[in-house]
N, C-alpha and C. Protein backbone atom coordinates (compact mmCIF):
# COMPACT_ATOMS: atom_id res chain seq x y z
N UNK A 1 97.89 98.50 77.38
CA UNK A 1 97.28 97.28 76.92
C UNK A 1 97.18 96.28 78.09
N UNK A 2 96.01 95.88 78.04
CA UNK A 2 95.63 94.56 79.37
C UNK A 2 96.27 93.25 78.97
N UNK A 3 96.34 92.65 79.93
CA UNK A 3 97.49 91.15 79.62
C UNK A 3 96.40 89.97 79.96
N UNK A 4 95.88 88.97 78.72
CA UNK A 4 94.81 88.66 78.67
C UNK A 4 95.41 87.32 79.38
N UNK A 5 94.39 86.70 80.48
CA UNK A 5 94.46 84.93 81.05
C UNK A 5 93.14 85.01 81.19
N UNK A 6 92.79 83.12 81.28
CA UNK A 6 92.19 82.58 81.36
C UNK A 6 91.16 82.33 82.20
N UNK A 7 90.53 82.05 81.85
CA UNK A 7 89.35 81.53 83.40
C UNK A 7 90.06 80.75 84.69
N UNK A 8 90.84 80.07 84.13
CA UNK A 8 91.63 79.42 84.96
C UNK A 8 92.49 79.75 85.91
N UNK A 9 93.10 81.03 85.14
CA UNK A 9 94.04 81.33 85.81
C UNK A 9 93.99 82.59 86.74
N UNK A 10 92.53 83.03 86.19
CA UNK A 10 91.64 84.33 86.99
C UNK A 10 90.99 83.68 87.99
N UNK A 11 90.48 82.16 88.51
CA UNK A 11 89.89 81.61 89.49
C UNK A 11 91.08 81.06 90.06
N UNK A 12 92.49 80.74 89.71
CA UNK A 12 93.57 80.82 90.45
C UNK A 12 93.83 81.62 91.87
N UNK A 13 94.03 83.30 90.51
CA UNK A 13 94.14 84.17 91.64
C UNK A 13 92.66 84.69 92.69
N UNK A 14 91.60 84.08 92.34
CA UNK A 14 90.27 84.66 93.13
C UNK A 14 91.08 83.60 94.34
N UNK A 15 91.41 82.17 93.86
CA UNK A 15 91.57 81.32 95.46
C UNK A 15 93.02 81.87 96.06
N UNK A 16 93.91 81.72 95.34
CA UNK A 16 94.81 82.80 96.59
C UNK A 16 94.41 84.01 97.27
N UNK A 17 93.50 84.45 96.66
CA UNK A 17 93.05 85.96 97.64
C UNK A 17 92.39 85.21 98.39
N UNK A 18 91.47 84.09 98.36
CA UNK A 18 90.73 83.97 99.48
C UNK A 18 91.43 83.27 100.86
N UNK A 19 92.48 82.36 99.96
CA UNK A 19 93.68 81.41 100.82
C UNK A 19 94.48 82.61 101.98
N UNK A 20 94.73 83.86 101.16
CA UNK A 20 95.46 84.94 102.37
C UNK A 20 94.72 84.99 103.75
N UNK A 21 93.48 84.84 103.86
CA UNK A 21 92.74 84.98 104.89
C UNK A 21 92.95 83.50 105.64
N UNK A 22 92.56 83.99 106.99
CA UNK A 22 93.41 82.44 107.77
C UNK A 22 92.62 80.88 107.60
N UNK A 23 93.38 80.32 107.49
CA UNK A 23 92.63 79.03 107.45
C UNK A 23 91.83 78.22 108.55
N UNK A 24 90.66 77.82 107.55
CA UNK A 24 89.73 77.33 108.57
C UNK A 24 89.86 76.31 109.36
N UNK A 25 89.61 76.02 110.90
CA UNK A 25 89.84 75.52 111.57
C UNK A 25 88.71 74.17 111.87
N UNK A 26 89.11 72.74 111.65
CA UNK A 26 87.45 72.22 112.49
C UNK A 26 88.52 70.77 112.80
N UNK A 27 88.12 71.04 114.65
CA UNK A 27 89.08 70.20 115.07
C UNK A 27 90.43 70.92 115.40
N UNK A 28 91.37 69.94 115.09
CA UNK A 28 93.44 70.29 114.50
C UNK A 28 92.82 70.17 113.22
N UNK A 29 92.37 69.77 112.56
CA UNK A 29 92.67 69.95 111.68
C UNK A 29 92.60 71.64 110.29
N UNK A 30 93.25 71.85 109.69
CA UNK A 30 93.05 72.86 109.19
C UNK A 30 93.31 72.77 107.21
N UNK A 31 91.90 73.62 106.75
CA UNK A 31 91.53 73.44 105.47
C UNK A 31 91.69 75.25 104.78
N UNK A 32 92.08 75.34 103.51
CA UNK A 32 91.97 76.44 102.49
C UNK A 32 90.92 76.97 102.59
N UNK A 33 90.73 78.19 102.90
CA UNK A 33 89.87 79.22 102.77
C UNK A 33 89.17 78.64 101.21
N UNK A 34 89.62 79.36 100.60
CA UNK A 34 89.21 78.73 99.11
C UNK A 34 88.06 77.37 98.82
N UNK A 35 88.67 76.19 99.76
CA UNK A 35 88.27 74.98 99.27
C UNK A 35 86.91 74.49 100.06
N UNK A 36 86.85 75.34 101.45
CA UNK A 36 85.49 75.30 102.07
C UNK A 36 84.50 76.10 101.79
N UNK A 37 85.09 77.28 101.54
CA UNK A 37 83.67 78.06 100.53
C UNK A 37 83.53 77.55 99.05
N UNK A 38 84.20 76.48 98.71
CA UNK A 38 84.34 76.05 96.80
C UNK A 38 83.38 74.73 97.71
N UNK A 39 83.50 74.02 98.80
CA UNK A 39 82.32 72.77 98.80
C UNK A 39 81.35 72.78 99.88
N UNK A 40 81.25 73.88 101.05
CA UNK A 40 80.41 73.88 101.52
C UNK A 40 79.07 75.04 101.28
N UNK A 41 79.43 76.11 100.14
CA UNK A 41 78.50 76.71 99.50
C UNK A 41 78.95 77.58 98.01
N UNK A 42 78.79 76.67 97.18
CA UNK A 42 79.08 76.49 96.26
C UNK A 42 78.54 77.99 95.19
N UNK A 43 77.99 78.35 95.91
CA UNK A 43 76.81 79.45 94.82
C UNK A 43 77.43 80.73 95.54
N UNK A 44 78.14 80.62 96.48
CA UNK A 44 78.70 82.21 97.58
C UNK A 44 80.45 81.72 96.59
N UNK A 45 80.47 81.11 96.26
CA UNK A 45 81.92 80.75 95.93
C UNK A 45 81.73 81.45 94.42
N UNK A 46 80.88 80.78 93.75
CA UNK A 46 80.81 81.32 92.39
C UNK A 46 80.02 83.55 92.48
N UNK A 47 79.32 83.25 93.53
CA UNK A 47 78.84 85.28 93.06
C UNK A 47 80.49 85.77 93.49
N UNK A 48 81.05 85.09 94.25
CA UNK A 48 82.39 85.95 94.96
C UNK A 48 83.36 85.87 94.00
N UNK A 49 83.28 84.89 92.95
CA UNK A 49 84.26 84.78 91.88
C UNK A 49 83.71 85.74 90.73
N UNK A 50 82.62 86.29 90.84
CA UNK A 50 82.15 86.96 89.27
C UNK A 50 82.39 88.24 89.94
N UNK A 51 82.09 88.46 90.98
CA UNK A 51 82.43 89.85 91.95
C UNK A 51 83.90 90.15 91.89
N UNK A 52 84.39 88.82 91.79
CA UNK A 52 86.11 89.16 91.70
C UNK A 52 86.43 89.42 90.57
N UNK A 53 85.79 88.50 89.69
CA UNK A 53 86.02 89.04 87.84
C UNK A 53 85.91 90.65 87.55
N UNK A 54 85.13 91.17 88.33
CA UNK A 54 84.68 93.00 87.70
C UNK A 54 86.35 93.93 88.07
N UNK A 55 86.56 93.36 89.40
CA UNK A 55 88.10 94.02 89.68
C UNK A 55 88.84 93.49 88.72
N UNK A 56 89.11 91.90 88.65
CA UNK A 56 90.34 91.56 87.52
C UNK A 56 90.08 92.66 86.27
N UNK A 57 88.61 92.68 85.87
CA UNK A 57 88.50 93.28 84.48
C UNK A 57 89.03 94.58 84.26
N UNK A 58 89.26 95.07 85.50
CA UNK A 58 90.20 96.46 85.74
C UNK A 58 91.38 96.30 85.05
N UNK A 59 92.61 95.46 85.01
CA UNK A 59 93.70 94.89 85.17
C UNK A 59 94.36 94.16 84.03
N UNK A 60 92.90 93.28 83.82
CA UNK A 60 93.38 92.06 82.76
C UNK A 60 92.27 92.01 81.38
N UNK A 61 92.74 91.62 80.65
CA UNK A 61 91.76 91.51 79.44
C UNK A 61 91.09 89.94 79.62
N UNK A 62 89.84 90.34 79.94
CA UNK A 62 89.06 89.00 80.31
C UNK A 62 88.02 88.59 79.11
N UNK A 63 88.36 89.44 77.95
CA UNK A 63 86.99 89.33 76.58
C UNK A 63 86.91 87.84 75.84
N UNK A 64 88.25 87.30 75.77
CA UNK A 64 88.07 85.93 74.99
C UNK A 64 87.17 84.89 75.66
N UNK A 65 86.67 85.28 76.71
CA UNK A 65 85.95 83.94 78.09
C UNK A 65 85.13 84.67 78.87
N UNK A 66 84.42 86.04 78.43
CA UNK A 66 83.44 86.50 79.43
C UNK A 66 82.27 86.61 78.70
């Protein structure tokens, strides 16, 4: 039996997978993987999150929110 979460908590884990990869650099200063592809292209953030949904759906019961 699959262990059903949320949208929320399935775009959780899409941004820690993306956060593992190194953080972006501009300047010293340094920003979340996650949070520059979530505001500097917003539409590669969302196909990479529905692309990530097909693996979760392996895993997790995603039916109450898909």
């Amino acid at each position: 039996m699959k262990t059903k979460i949320t949208e929320s908590e399935a775009e959780e884990l899409y941004e820690d997978m993306l956060n593992e990869l190194s953080p972006i650099k501009i300047g010293n200063l340094k920003y979340e993987t996650s949070r520059v592809l979530r505001e500097i292209d917003p539409i590669a953030y969302r196909v990479g999150f529905s692309e990530y949904l097909d693996v979760l759906n392996e895993h997790y019961d995603l039916s109450d929110w898909m």
